[in-house]
PDB file of N, CA and C in Angstrom:
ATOM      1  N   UNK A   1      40.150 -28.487-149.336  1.00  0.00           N
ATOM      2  CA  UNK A   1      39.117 -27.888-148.497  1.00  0.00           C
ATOM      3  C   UNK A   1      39.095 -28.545-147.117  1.00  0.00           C
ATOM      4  N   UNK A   2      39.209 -30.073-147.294  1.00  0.00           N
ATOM      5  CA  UNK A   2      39.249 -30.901-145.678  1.00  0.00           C
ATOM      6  C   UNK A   2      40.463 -30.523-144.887  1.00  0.00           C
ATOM      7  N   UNK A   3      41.461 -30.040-145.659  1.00  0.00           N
ATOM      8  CA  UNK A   3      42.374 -30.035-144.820  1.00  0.00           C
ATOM      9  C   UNK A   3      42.298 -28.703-144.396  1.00  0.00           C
ATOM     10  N   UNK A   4      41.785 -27.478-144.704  1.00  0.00           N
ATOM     11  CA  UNK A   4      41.726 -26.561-144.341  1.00  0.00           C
ATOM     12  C   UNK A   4      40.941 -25.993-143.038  1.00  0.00           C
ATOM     13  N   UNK A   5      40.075 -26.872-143.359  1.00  0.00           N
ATOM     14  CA  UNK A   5      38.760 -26.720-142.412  1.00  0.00           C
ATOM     15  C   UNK A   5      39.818 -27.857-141.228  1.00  0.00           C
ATOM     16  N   UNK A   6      40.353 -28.557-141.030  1.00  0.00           N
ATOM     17  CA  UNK A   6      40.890 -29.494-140.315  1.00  0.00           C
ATOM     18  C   UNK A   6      41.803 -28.591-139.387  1.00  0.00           C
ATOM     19  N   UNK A   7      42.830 -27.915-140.288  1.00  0.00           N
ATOM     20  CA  UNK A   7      43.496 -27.051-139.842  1.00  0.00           C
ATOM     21  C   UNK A   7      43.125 -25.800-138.870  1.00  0.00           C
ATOM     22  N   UNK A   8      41.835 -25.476-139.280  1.00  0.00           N
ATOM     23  CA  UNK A   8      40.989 -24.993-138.467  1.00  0.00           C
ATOM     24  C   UNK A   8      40.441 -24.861-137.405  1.00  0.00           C
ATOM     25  N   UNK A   9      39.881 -26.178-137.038  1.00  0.00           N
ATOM     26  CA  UNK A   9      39.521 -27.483-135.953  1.00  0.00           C
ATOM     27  C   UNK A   9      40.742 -27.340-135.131  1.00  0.00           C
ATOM     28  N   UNK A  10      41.431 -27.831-135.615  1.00  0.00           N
ATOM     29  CA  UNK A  10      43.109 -27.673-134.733  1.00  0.00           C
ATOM     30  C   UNK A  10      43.388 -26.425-133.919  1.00  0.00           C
ATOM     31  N   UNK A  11      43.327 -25.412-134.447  1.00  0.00           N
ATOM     32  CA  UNK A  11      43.657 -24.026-134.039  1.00  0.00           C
ATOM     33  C   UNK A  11      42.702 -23.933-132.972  1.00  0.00           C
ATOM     34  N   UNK A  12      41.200 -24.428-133.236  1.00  0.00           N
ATOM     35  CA  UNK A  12      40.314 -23.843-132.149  1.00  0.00           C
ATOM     36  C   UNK A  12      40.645 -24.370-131.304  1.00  0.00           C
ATOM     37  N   UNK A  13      40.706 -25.665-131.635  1.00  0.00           N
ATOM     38  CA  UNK A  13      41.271 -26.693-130.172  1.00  0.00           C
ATOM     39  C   UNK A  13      42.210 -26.279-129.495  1.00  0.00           C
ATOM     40  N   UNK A  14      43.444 -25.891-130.335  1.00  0.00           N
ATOM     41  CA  UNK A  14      44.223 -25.929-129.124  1.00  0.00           C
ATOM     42  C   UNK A  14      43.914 -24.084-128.914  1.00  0.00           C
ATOM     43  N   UNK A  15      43.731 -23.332-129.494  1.00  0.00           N
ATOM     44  CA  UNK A  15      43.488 -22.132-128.510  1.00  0.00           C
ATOM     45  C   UNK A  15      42.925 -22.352-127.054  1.00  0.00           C
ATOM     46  N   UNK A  16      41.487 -23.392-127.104  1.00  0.00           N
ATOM     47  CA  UNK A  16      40.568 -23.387-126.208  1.00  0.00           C
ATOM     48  C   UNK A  16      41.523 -24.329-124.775  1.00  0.00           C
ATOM     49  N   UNK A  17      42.345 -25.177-125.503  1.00  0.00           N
ATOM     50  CA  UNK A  17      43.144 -25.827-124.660  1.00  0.00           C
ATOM     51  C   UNK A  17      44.255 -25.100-123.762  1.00  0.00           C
ATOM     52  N   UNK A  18      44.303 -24.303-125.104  1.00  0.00           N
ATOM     53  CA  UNK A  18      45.254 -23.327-123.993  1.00  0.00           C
ATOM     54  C   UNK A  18      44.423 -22.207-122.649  1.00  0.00           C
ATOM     55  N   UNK A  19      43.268 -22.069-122.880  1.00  0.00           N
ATOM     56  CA  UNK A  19      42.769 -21.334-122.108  1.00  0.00           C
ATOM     57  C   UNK A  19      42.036 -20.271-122.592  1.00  0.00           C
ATOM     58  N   UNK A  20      42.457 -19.605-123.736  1.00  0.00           N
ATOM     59  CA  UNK A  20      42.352 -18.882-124.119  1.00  0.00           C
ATOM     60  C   UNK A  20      41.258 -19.112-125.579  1.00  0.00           C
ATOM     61  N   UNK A  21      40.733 -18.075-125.675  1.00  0.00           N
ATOM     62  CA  UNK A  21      39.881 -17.871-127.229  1.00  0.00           C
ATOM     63  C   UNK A  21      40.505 -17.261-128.811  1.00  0.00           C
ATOM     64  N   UNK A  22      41.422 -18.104-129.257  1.00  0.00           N
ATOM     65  CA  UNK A  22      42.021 -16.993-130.273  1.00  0.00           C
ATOM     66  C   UNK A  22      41.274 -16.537-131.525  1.00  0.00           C
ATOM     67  N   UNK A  23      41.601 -15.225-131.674  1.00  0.00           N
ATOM     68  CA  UNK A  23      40.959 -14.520-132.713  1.00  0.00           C
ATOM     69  C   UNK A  23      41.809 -14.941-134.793  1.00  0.00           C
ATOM     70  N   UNK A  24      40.805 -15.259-135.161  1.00  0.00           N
ATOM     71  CA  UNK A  24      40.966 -15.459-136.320  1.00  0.00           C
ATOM     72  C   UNK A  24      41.295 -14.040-137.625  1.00  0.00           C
ATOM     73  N   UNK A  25      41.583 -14.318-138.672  1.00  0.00           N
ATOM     74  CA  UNK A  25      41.344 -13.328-139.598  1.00  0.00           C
ATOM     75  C   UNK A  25      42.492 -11.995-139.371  1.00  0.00           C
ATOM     76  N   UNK A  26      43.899 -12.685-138.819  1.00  0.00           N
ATOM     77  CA  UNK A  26      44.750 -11.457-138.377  1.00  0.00           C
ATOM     78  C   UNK A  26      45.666 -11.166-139.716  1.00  0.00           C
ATOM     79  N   UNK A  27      46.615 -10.495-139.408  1.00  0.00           N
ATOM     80  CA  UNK A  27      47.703 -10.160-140.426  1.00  0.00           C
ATOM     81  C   UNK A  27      48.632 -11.201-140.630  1.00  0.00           C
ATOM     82  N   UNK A  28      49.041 -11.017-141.916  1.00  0.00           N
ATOM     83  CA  UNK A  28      50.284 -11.950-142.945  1.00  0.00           C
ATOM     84  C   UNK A  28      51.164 -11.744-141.945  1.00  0.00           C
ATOM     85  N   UNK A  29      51.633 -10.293-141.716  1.00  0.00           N
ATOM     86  CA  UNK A  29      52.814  -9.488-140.809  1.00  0.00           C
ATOM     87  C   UNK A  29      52.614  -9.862-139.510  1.00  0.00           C
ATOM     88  N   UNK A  30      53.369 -10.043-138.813  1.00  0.00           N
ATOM     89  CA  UNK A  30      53.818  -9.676-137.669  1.00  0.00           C
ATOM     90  C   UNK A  30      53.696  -8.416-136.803  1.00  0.00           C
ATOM     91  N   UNK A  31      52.373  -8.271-135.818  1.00  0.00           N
ATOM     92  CA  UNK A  31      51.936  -7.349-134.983  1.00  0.00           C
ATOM     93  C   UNK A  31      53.788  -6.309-134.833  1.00  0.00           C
ATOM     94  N   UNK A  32      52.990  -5.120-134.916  1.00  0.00           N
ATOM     95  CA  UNK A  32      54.163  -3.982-134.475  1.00  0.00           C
ATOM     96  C   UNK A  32      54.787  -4.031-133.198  1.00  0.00           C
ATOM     97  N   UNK A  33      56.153  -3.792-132.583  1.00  0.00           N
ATOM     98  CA  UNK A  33      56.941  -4.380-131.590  1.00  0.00           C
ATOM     99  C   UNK A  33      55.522  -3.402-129.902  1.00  0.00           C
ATOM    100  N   UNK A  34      55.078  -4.297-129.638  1.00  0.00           N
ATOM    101  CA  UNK A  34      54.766  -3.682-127.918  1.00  0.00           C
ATOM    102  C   UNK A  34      55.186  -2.373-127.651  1.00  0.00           C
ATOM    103  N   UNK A  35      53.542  -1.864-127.374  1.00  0.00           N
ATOM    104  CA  UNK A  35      53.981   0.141-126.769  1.00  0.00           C
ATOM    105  C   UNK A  35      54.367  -0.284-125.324  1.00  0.00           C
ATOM    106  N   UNK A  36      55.536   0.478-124.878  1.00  0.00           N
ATOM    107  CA  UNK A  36      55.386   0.692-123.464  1.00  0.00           C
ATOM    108  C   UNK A  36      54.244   1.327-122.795  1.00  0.00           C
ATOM    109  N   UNK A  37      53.498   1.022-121.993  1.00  0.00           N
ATOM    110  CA  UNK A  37      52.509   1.790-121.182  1.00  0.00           C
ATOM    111  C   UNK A  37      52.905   1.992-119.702  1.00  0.00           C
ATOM    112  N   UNK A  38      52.965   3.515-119.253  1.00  0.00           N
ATOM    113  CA  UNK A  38      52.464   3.652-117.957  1.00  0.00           C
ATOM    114  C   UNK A  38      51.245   3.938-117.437  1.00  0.00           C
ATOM    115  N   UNK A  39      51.216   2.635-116.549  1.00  0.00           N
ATOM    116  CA  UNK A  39      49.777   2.423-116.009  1.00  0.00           C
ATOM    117  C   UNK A  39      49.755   3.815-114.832  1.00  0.00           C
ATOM    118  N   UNK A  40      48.295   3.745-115.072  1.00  0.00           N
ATOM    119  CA  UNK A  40      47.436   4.993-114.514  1.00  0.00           C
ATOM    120  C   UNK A  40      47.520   4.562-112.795  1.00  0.00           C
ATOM    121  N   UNK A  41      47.914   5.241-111.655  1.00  0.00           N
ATOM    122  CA  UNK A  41      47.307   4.706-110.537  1.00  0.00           C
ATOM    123  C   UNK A  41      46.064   3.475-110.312  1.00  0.00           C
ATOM    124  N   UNK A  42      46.666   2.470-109.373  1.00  0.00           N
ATOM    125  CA  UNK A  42      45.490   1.528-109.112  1.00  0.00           C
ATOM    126  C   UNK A  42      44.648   1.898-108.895  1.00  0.00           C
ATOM    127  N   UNK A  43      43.555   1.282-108.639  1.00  0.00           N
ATOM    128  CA  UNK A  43      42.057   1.580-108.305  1.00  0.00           C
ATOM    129  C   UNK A  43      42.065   1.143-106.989  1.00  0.00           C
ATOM    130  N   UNK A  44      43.116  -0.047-106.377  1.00  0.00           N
ATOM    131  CA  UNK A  44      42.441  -0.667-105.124  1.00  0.00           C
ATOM    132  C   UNK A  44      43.777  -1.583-104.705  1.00  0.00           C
ATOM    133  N   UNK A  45      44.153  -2.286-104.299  1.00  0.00           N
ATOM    134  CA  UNK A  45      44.968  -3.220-103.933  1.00  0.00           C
ATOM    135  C   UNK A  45      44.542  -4.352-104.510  1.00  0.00           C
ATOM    136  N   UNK A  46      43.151  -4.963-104.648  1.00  0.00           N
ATOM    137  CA  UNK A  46      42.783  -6.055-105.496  1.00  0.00           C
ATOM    138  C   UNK A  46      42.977  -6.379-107.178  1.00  0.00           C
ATOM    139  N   UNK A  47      43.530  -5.099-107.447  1.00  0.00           N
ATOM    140  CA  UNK A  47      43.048  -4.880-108.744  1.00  0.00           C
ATOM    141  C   UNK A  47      45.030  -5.422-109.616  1.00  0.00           C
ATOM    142  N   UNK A  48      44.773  -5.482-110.582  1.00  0.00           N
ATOM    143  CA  UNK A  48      45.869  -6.132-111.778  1.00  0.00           C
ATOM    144  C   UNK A  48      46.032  -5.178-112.627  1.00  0.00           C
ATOM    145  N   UNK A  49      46.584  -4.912-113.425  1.00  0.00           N
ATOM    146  CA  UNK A  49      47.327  -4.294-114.692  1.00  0.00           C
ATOM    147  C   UNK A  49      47.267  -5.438-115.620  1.00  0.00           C
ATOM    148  N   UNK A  50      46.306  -5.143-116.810  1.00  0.00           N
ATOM    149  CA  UNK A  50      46.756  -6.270-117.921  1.00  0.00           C
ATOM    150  C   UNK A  50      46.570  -5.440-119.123  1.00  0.00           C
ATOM    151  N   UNK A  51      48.370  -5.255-119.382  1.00  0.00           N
ATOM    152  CA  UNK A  51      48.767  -4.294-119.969  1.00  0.00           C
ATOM    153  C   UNK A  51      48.253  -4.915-121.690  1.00  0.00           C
ATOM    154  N   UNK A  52      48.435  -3.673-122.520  1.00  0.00           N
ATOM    155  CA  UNK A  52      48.059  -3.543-123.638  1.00  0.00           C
ATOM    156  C   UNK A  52      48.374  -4.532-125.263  1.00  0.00           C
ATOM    157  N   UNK A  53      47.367  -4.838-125.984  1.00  0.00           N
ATOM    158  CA  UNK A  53      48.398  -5.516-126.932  1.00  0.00           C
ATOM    159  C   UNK A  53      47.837  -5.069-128.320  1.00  0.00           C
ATOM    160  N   UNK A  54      48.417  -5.576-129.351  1.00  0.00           N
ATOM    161  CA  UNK A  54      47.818  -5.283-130.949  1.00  0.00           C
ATOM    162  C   UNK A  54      47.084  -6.053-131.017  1.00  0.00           C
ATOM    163  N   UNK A  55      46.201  -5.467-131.811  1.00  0.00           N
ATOM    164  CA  UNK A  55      44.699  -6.393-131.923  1.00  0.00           C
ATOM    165  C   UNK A  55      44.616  -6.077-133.513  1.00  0.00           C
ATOM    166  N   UNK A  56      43.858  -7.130-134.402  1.00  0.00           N
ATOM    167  CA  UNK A  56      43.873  -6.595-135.769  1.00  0.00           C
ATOM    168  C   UNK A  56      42.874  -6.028-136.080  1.00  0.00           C
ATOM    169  N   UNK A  57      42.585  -4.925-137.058  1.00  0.00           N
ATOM    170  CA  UNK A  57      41.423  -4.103-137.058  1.00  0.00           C
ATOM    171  C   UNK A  57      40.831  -4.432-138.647  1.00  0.00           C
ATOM    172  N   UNK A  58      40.345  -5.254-139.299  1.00  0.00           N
ATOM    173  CA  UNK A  58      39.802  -4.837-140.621  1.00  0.00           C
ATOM    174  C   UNK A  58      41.147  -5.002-141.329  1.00  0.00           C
ATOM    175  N   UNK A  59      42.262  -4.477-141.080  1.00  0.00           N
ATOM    176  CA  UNK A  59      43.407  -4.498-142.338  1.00  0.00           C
ATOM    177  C   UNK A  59      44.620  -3.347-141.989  1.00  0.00           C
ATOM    178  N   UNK A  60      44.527  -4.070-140.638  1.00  0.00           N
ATOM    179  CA  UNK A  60      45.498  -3.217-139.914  1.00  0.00           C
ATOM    180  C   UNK A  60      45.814  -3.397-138.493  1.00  0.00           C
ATOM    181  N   UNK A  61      46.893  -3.108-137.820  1.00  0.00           N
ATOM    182  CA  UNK A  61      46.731  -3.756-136.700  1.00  0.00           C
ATOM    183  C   UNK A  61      46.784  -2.256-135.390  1.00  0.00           C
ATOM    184  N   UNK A  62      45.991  -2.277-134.508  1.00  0.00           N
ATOM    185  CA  UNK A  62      45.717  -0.839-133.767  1.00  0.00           C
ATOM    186  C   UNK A  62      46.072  -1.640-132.154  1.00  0.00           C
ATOM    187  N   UNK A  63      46.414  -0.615-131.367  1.00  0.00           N
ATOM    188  CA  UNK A  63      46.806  -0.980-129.934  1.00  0.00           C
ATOM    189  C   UNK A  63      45.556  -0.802-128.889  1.00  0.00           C
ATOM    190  N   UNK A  64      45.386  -2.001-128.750  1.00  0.00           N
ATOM    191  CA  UNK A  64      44.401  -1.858-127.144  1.00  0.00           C
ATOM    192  C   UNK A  64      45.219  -1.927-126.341  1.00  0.00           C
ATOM    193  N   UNK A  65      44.833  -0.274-125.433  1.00  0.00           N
ATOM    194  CA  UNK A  65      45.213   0.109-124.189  1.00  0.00           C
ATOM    195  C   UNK A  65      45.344  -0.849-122.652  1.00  0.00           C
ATOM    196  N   UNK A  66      46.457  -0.914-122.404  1.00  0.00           N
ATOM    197  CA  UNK A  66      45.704  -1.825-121.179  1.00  0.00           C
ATOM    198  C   UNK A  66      44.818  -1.004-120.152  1.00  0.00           C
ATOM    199  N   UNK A  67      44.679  -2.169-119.229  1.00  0.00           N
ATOM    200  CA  UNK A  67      43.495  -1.695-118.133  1.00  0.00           C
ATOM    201  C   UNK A  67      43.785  -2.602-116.803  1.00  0.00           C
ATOM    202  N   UNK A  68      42.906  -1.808-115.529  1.00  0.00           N
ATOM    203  CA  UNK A  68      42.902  -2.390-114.154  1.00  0.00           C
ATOM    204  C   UNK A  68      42.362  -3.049-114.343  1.00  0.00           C
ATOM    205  N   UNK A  69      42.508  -4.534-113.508  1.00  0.00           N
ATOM    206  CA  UNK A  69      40.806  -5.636-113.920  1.00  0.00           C
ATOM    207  C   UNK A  69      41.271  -5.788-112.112  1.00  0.00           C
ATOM    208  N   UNK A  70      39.815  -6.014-111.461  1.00  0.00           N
ATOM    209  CA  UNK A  70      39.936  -6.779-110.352  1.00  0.00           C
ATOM    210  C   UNK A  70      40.178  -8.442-110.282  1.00  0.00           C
ATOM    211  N   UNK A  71      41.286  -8.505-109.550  1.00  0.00           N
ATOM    212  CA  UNK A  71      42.390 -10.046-109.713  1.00  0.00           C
ATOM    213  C   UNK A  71      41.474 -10.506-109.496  1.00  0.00           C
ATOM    214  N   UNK A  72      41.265 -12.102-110.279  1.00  0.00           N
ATOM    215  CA  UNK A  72      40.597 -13.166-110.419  1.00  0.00           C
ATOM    216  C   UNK A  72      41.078 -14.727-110.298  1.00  0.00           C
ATOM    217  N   UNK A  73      42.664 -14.585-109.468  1.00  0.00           N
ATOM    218  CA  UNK A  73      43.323 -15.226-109.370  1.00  0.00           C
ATOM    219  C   UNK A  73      44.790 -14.645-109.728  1.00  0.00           C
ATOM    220  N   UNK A  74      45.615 -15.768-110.898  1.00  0.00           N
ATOM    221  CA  UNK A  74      46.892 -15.328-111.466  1.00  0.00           C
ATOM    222  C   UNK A  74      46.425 -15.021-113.020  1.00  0.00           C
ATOM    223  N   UNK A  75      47.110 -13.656-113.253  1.00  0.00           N
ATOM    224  CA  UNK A  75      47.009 -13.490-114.399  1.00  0.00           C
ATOM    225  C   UNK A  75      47.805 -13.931-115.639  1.00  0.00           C
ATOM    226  N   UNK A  76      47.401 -14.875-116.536  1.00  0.00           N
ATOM    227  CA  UNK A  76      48.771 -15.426-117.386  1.00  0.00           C
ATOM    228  C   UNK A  76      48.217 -14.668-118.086  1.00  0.00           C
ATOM    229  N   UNK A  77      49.192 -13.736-119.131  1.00  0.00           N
ATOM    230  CA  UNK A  77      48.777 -13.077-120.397  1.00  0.00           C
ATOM    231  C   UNK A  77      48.769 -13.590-121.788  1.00  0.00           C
ATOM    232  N   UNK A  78      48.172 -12.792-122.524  1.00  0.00           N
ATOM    233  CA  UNK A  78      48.009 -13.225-123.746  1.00  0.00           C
ATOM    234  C   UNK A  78      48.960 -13.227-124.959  1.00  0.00           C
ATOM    235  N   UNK A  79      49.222 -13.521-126.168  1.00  0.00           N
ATOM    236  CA  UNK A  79      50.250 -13.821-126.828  1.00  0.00           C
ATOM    237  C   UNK A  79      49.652 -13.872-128.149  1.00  0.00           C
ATOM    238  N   UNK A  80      50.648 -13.302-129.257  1.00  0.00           N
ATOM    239  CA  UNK A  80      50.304 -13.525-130.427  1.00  0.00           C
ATOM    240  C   UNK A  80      51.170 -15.040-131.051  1.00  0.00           C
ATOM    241  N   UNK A  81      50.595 -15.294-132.435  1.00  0.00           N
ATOM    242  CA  UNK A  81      50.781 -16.870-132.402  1.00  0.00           C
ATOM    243  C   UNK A  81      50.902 -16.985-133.956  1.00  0.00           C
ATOM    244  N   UNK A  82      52.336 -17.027-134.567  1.00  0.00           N
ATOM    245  CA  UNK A  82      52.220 -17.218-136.063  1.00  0.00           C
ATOM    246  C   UNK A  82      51.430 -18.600-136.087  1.00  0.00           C
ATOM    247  N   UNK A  83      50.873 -18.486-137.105  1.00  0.00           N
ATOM    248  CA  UNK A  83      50.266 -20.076-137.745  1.00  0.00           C
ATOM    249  C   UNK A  83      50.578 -20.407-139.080  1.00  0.00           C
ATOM    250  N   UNK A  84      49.920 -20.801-139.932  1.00  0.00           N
ATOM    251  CA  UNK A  84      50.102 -20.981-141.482  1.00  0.00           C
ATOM    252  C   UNK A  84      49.191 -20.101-141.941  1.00  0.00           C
ATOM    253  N   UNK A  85      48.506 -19.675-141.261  1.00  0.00           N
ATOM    254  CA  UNK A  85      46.824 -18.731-141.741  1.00  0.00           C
ATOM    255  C   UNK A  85      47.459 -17.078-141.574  1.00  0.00           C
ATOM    256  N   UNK A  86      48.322 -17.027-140.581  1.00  0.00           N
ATOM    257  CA  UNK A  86      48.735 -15.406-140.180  1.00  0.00           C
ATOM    258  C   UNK A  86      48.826 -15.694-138.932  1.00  0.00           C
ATOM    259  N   UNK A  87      48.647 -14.165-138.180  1.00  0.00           N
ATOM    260  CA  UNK A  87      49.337 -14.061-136.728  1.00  0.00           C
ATOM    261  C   UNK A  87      47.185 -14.353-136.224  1.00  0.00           C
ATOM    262  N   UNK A  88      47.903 -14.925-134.889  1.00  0.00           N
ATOM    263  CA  UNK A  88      46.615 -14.880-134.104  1.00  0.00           C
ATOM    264  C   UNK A  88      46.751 -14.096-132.646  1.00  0.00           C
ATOM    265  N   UNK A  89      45.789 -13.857-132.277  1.00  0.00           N
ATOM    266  CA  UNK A  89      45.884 -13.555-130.926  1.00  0.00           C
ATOM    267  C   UNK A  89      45.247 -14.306-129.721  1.00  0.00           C
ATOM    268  N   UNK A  90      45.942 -15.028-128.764  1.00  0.00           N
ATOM    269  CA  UNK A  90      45.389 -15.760-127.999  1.00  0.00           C
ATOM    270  C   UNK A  90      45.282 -15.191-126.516  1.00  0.00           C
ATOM    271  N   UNK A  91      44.182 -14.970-126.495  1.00  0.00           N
ATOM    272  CA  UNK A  91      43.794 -13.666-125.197  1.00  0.00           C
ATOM    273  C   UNK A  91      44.344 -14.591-123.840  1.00  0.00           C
ATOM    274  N   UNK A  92      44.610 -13.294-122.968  1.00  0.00           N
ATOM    275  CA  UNK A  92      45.027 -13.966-121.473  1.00  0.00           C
ATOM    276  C   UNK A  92      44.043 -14.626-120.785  1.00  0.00           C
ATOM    277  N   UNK A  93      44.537 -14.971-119.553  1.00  0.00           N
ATOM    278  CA  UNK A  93      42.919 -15.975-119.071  1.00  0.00           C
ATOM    279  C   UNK A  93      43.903 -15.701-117.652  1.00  0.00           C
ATOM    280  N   UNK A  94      42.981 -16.002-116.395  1.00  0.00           N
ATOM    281  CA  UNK A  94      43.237 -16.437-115.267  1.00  0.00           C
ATOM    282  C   UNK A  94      43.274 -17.609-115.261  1.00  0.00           C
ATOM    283  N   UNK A  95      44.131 -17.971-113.913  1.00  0.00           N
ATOM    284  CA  UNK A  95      44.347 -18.907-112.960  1.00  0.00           C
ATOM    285  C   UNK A  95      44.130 -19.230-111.829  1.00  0.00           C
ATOM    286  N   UNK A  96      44.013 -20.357-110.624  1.00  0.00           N
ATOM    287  CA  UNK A  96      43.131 -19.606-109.425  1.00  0.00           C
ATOM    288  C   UNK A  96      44.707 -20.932-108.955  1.00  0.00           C
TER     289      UNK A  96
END
């Protein structure tokens, strides 16, 4: 049980270290290979593309669409992350 919960501790840490918030409770499997998306016309010259990724749903894994965000710096993106628990997802974050 200590080591589980330890293992745990670990993951949050370093998600948070990395920047990012990773989501728990994903699939055994390995997210489905990346949809290509063509992005919709910008909104503005300020604005970014932070294109789409698999997200796990309940017991399955479904595609969030990407979207324009107004730049907040550099955008590093996000990444999925085998562990010993399953795949995680460790969301993108800015940079300034």
């Amino acid at each position: 049980m200590w080591a589980c919960t330890r293992n745990l501790l670990i993951l949050i840490a370093l998600g948070l270290a990395l920047g990012g918030t990773p989501t728990f409770a994903q699939g055994l499997s390995p997210p489905p290979p990346v949809q290509v998306e063509r992005p919709p016309p910008s909104p503005g010259p300020q604005f970014v593309w932070i294109a789409g990724h698999w997200a796990w749903a309940g017991d399955r894994w479904v595609w969030a669409s990407g979207r324009w965000v107004e730049a907040q710096g550099t955008w590093i993106p996000g990444r999925h992350v085998s562990t010993p628990q399953g795949w995680i997802y460790q969301e993108g974050r800015w940079t300034k």
